[in-house]
Protein backbone atom coordinates (compact mmCIF):
# COMPACT_ATOMS: atom_id res chain seq x y z
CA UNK A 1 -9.82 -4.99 -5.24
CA UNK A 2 -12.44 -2.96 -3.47
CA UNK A 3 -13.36 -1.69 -7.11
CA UNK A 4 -13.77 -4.82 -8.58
CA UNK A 5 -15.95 -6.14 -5.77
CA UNK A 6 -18.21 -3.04 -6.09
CA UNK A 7 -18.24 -3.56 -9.97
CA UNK A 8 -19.39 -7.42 -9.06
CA UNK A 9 -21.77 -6.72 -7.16
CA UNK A 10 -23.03 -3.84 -9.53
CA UNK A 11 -23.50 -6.20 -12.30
CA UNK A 12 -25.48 -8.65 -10.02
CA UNK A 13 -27.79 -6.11 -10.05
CA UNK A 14 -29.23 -7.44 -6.59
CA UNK A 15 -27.94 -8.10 -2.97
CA UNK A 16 -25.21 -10.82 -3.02
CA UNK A 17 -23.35 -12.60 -0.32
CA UNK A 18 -19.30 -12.79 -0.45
CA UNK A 19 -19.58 -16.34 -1.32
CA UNK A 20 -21.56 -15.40 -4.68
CA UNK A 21 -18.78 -12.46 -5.24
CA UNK A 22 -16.28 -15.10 -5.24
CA UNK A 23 -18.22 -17.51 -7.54
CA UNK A 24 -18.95 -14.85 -10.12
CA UNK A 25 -15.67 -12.98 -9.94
CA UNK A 26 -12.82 -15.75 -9.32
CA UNK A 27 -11.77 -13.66 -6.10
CA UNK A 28 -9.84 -15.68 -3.33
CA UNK A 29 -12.62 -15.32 -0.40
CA UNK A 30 -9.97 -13.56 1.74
CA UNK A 31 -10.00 -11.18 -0.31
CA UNK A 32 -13.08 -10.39 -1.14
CA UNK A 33 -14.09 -10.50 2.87
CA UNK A 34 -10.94 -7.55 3.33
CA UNK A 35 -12.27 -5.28 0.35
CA UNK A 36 -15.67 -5.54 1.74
CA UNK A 37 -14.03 -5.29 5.37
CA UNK A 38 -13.36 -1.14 3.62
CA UNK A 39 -16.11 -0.75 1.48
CA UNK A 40 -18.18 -1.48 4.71
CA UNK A 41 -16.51 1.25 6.83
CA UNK A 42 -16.29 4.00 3.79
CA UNK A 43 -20.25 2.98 3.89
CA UNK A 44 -19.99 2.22 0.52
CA UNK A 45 -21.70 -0.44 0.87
CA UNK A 46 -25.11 -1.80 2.47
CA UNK A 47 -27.11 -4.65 4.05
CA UNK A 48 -30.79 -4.61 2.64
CA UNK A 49 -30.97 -8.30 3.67
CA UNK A 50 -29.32 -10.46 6.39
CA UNK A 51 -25.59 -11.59 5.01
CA UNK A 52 -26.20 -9.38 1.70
CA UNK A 53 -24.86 -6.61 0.66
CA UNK A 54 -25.08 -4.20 -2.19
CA UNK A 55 -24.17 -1.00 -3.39
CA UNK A 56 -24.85 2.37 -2.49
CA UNK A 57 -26.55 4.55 -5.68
């Protein structure tokens, strides 16, 4: 899952909240808030903007 959120938010090509991940990928929100839960603490992720996130080139 953590993939597929990172490929999401890839292709969005700009910071997105989890609610827009779920919109654009069909992802229950749960799960979606879990993978980014991980991708948060392998710092694969960051926050340019409040509630945003994006990732890491």
């Amino acid at each position: 899952m953590k993939e597929k959120v990172l490929a999401v938010m890839r292709a969005a090509g700009r910071p997105v909240g989890a609610g827009e991940i779920e919109k654009l990928s069909g992802l229950e929100r749960k799960v979606i808030d879990k993978a980014m839960k991980e991708l948060k603490k392998e710092e694969l992720i960051v926050s340019p903007v409040r509630c945003k996130w994006e990732p890491i080139n």
